[in-house]
N, C-alpha and C. Protein backbone atom coordinates (compact mmCIF):
# COMPACT_ATOMS: atom_id res chain seq x y z
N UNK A 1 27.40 -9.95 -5.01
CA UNK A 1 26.88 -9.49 -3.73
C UNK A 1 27.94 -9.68 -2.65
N UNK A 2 27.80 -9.06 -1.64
CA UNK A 2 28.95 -8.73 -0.60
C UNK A 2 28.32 -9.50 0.28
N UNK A 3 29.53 -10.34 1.23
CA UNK A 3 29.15 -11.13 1.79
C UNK A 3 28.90 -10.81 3.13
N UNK A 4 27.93 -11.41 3.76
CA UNK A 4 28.16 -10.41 5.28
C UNK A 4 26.80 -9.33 5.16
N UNK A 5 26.15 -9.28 4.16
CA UNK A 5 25.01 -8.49 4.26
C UNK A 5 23.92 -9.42 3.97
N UNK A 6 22.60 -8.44 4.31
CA UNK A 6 21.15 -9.36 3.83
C UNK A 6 20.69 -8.62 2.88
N UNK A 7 19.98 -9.40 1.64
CA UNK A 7 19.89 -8.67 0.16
C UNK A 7 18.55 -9.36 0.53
N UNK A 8 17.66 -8.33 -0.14
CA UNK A 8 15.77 -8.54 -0.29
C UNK A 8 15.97 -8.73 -1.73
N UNK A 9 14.89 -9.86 -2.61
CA UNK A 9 14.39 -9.46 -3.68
C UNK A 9 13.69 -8.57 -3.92
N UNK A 10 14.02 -8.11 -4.89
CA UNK A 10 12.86 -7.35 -5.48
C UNK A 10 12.73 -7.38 -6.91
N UNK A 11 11.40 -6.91 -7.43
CA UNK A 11 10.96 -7.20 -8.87
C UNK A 11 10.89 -5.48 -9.52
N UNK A 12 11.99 -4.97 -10.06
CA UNK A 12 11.45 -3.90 -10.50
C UNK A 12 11.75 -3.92 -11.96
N UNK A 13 10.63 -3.36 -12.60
CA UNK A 13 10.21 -2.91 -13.87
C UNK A 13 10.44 -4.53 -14.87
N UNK A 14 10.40 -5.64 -14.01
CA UNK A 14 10.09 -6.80 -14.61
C UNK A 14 11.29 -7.85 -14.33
N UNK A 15 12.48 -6.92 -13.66
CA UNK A 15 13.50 -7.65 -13.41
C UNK A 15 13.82 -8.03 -12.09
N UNK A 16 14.03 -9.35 -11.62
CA UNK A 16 14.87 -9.51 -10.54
C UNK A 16 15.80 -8.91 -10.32
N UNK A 17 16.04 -8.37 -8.93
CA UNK A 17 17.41 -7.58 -8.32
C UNK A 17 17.59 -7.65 -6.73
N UNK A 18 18.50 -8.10 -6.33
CA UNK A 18 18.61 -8.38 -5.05
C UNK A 18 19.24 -7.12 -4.49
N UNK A 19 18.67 -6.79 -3.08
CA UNK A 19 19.02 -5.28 -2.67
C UNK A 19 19.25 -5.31 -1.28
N UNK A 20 19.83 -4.24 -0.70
CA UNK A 20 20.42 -4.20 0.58
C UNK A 20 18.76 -3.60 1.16
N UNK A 21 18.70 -3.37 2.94
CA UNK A 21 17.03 -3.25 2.87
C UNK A 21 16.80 -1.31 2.36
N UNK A 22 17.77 -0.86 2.64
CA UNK A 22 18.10 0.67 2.07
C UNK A 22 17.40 0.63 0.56
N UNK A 23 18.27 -0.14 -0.14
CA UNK A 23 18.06 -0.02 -1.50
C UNK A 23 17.09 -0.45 -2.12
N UNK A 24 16.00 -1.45 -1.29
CA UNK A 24 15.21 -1.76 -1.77
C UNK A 24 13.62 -0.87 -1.18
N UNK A 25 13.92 -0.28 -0.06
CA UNK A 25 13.15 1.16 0.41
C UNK A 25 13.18 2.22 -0.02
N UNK A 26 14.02 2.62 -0.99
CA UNK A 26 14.70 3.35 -2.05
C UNK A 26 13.56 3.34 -3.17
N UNK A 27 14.33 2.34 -3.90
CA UNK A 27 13.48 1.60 -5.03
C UNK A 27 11.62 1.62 -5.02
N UNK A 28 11.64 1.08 -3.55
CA UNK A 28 9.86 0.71 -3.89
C UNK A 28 9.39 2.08 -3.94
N UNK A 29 10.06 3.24 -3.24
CA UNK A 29 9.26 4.39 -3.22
C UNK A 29 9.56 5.47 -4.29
N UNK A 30 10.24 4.78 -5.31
CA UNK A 30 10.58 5.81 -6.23
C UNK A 30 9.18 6.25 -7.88
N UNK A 31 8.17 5.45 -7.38
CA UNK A 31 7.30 5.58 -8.24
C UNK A 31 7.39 5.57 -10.21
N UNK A 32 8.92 5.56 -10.12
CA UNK A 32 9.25 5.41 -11.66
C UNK A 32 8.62 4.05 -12.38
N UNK A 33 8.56 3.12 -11.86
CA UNK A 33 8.60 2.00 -12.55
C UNK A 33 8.01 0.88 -11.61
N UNK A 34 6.65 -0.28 -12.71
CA UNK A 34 6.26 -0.94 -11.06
C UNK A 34 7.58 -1.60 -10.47
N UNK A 35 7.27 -1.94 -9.14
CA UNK A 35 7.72 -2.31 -7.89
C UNK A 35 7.24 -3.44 -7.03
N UNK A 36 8.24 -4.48 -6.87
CA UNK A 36 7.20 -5.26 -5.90
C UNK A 36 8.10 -6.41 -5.37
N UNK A 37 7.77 -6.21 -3.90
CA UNK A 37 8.67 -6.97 -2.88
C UNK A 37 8.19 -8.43 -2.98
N UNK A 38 9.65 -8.81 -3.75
CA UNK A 38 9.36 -10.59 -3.79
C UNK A 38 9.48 -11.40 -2.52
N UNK A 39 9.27 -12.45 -2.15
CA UNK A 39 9.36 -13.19 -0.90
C UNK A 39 10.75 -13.36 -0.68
N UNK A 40 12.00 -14.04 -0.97
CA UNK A 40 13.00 -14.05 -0.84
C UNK A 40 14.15 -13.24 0.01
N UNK A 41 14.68 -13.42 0.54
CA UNK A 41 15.66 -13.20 1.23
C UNK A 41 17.34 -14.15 1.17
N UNK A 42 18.16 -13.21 1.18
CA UNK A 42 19.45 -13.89 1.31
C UNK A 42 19.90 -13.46 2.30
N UNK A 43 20.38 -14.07 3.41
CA UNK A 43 21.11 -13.56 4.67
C UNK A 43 22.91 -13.54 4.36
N UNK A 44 23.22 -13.29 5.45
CA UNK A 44 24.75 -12.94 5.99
C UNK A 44 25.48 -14.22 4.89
N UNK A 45 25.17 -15.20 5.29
CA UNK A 45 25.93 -16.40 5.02
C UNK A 45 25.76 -17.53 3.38
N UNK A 46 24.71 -16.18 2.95
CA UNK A 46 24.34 -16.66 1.48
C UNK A 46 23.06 -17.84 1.29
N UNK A 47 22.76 -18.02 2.42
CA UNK A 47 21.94 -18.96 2.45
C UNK A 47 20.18 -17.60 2.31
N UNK A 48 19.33 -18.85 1.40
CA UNK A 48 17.90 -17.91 1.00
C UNK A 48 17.00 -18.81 1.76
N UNK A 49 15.95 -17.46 2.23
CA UNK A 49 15.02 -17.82 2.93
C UNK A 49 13.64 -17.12 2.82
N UNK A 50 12.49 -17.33 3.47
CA UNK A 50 11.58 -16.84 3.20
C UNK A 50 11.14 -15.09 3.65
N UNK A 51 10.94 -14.02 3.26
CA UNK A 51 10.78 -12.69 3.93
C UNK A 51 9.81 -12.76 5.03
N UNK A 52 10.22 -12.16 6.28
CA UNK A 52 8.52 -11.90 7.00
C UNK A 52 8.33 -10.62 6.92
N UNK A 53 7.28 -10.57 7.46
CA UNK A 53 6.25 -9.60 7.71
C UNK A 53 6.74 -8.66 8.37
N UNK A 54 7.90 -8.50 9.56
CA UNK A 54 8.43 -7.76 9.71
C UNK A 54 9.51 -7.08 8.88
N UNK A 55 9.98 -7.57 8.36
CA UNK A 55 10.82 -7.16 6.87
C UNK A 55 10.72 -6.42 5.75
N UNK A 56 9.29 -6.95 4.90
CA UNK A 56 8.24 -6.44 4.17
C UNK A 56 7.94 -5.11 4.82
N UNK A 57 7.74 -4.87 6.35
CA UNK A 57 7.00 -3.66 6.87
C UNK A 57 8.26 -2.61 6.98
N UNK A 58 9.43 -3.12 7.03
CA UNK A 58 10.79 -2.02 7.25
C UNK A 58 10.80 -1.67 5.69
N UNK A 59 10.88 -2.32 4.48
CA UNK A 59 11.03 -2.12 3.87
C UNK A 59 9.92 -0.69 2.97
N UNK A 60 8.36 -1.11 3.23
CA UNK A 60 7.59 -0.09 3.47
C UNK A 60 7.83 0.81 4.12
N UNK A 61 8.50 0.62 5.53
CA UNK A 61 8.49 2.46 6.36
C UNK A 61 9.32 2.77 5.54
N UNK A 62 10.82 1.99 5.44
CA UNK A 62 11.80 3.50 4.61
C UNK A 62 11.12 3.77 3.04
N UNK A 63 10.49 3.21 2.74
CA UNK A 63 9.87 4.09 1.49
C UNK A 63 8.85 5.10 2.07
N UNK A 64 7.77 5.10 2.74
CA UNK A 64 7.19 5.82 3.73
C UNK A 64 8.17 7.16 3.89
N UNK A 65 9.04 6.93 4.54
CA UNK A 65 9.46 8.29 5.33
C UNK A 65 10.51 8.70 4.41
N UNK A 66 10.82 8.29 2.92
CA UNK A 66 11.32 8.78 1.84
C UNK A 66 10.30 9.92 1.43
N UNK A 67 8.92 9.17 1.30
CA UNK A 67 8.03 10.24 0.03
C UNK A 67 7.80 11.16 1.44
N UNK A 68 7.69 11.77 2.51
CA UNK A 68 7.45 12.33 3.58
C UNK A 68 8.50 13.22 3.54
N UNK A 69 9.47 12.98 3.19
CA UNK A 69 10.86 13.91 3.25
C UNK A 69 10.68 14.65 2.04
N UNK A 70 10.30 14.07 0.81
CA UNK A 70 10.01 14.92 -0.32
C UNK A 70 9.15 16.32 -0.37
């Protein structure tokens, strides 16, 4: 992982994968395979922390205004 960014967990198709918030708004809305936003967070400095609720909800709109564009 590149340092200097914030990576979300996420759980897809059974696997842990840490994602930029793009890639993980990507992912949740791609309907291939389940999906599901783990609590976790890694910030800038590598240090992990808990996700909020505002986070969780960005991560929902860009999947949102993915399937909308379709």
């Amino acid at each position: 992982m590149k340092k200097g960014k914030v990576f979300y967990l996420m759980v897809v198709n059974g696997d842990e994968r840490w994602m930029t918030l793009q890639e993980a708004g990507k992912i949740y809305d791609s309907g291939w395979f389940p999906v599901k936003i783990e609590g976790r967070v890694m910030d800038e400095d590598g240090e992990q922390r808990p996700i909020t609720d505002e986070e969780r909800k960005k991560i929902v709109e860009i999947a949102n205004r993915r399937s909308e564009s379709k």
